[in-house]
C-alpha atoms as a PDB file:
ATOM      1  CA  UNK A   1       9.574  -0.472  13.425  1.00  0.00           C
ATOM      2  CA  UNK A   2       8.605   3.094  14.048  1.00  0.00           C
ATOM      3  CA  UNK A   3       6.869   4.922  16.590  1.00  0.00           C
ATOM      4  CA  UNK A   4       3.879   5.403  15.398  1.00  0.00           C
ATOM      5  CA  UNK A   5       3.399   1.554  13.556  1.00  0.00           C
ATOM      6  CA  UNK A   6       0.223   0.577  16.094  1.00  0.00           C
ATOM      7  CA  UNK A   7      -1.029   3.759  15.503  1.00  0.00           C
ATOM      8  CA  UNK A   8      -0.866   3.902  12.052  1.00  0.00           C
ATOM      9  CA  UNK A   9      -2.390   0.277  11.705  1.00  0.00           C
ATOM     10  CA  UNK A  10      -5.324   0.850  14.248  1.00  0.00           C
ATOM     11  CA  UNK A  11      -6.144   4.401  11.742  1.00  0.00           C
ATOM     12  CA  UNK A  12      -6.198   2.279   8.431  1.00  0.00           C
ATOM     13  CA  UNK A  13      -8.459  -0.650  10.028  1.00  0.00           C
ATOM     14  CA  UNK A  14     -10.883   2.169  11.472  1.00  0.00           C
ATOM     15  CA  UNK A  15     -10.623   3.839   7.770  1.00  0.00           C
ATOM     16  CA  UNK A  16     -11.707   0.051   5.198  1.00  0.00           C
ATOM     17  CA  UNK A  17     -12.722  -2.080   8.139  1.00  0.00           C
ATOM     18  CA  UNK A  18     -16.056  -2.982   7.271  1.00  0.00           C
ATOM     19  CA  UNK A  19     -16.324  -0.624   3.692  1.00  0.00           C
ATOM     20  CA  UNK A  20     -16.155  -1.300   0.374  1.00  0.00           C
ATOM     21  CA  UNK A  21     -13.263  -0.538  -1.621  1.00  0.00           C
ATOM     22  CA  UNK A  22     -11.616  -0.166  -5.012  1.00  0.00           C
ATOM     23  CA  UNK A  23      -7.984  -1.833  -5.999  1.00  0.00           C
ATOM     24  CA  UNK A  24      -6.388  -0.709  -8.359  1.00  0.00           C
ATOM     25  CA  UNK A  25      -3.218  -1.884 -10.034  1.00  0.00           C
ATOM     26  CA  UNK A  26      -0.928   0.885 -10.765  1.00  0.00           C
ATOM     27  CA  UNK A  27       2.216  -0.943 -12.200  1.00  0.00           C
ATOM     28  CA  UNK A  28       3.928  -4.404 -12.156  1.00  0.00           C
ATOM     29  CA  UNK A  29       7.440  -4.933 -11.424  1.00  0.00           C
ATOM     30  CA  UNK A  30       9.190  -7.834 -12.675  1.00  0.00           C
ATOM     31  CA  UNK A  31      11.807  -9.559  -9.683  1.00  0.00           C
ATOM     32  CA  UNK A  32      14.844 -11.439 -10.691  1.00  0.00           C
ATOM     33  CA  UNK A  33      14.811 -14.461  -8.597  1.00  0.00           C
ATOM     34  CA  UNK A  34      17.939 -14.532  -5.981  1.00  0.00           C
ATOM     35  CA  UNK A  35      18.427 -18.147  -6.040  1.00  0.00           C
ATOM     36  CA  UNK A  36      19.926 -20.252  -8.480  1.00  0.00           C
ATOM     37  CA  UNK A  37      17.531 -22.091 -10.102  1.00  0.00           C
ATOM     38  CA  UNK A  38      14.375 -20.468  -9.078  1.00  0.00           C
ATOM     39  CA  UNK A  39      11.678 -18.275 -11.217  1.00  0.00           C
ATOM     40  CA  UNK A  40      11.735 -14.997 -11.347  1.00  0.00           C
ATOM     41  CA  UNK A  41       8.594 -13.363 -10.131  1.00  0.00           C
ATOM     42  CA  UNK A  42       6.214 -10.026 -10.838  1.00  0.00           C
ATOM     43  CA  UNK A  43       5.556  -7.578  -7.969  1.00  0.00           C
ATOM     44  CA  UNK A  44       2.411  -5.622  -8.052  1.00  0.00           C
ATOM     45  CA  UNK A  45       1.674  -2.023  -6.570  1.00  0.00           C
ATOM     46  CA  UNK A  46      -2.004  -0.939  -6.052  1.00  0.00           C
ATOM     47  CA  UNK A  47      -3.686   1.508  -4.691  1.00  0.00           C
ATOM     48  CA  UNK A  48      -6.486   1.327  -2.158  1.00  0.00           C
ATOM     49  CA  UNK A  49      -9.916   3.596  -2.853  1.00  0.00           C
ATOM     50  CA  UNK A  50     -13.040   4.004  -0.881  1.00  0.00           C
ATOM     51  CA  UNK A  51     -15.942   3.477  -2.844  1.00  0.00           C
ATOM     52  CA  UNK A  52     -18.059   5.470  -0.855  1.00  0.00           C
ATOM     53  CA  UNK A  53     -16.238   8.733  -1.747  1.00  0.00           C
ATOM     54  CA  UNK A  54     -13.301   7.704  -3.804  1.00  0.00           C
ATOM     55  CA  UNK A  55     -10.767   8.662  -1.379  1.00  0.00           C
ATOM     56  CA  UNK A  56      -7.056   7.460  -1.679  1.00  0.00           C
ATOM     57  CA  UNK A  57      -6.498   5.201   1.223  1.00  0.00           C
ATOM     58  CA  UNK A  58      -2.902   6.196   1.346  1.00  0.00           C
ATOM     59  CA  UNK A  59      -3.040   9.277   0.900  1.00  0.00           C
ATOM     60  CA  UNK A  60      -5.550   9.489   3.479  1.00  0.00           C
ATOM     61  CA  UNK A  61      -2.985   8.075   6.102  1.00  0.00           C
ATOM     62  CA  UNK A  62      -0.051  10.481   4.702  1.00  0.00           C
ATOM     63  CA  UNK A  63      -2.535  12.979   5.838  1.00  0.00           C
ATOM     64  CA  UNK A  64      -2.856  11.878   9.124  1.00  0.00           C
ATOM     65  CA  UNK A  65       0.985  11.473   9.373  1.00  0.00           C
ATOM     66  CA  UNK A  66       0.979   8.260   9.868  1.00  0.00           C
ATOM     67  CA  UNK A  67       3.110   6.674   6.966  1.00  0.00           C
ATOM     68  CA  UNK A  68       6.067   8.374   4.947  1.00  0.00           C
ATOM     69  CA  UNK A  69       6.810   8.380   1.045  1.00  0.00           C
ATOM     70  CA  UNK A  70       9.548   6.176  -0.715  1.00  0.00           C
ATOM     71  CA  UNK A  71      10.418   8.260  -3.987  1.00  0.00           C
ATOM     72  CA  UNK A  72      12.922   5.929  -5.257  1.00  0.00           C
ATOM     73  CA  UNK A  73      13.934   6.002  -8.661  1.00  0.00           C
ATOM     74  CA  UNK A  74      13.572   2.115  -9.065  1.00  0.00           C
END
């Protein structure tokens, strides 16, 4: 875990604790299953909006440099 994990947490339940927000489903991912004999399964990525101002919750904590960026090409 890194560093800065409580840190990060406690800033992102201080940012939507007690607001309203938007989710919105930016892509689904379809999982093969990794055991024989079990279903496959469908991953989905959102993103995280205040309503109040339409702010990116993510991108509010990449501000804060509190979280990093995974630009895989999966």
């Amino acid at each position: 875990m890194e560093g800065y994990a409580w840190e990060s947490k406690e800033s992102l339940r201080k940012i939507v604790i007690g607001k309203k927000v938007k989710v919105v489903v930016e892509y689904v991912k379809s999982v093969p299953a990794k055991a024989s004999g079990a279903s496959d399964y469908q991953m989905n990525f959102a993103s995280c909006f205040l309503l109040k101002n339409d702010k990116n919750v993510a991108a509010m904590q990449l501000e804060r440099g509190l979280v990093k960026t995974n630009l895989s090409k999966d």
